[in-house]
Protein backbone atom coordinates (compact mmCIF):
# COMPACT_ATOMS: atom_id res chain seq x y z
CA UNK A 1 -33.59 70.79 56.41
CA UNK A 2 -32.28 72.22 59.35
CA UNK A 3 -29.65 70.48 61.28
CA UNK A 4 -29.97 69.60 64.84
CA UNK A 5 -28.61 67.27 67.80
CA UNK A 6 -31.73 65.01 69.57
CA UNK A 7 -31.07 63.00 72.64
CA UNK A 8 -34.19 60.71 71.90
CA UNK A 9 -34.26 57.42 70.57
CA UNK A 10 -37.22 57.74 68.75
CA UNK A 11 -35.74 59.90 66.67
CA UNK A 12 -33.57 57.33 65.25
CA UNK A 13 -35.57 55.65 62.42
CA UNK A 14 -33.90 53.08 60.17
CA UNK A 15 -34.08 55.96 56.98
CA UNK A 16 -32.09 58.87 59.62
CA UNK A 17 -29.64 55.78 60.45
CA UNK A 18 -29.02 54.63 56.37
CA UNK A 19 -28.85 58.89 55.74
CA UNK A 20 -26.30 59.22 58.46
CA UNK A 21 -23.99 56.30 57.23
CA UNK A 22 -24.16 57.05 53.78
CA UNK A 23 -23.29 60.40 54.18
CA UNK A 24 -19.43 58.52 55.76
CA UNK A 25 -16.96 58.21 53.41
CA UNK A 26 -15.68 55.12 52.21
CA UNK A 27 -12.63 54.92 54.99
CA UNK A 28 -15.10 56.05 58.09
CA UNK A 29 -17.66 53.30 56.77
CA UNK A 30 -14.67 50.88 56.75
CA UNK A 31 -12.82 51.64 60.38
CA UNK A 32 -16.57 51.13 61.98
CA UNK A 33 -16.87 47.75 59.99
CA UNK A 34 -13.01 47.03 61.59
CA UNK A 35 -14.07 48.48 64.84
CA UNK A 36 -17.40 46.45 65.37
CA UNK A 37 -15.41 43.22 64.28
CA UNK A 38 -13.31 44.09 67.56
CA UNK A 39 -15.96 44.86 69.57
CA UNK A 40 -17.47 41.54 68.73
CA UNK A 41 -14.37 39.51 68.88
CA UNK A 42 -13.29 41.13 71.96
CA UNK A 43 -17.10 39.67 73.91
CA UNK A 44 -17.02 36.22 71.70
CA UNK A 45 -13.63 34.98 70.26
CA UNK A 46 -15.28 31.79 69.30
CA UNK A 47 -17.99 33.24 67.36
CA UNK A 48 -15.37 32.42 64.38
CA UNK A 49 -15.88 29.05 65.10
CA UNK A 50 -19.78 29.05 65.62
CA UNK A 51 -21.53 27.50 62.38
CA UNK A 52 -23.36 30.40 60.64
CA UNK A 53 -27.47 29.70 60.41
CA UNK A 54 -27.87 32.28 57.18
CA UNK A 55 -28.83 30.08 54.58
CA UNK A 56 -28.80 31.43 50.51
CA UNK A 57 -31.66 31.89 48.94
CA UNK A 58 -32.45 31.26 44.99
CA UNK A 59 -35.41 33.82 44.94
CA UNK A 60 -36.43 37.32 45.13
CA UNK A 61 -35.79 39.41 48.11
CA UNK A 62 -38.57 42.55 48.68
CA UNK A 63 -37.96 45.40 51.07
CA UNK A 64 -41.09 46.76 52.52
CA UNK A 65 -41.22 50.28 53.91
CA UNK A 66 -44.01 51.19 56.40
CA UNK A 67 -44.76 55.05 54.47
């Protein structure tokens, strides 16, 4: 696979996105995590506050892929 840079956002499918962060090592995954909790902090400080609307779930959970 040849390696190249594309300015198109089509080109950024959900399986180039997963590739690109697992190929980060365990610190660069962590200062994103650190630096996206900023970012969001920094727009909503109260979204600490905010009641969360994820709910657990007792079942199953299936990922389907479009091949």
């Amino acid at each position: 696979m040849e390696k190249q840079i594309v300015h198109d956002w089509s080109a950024e499918s959900l399986e180039e996105k997963a590739r690109w962060f697992q190929s980060l090592s365990i610190e660069e995954r962590m200062n994103l995590l650190c630096e996206f909790t900023d970012l969001i902090l920094s727009i909503n400080p109260n979204i600490v506050e905010q009641r969360p609307y994820a709910q657990s779930t007792s079942g199953r959970v299936r990922v389907v892929t479009k091949t």
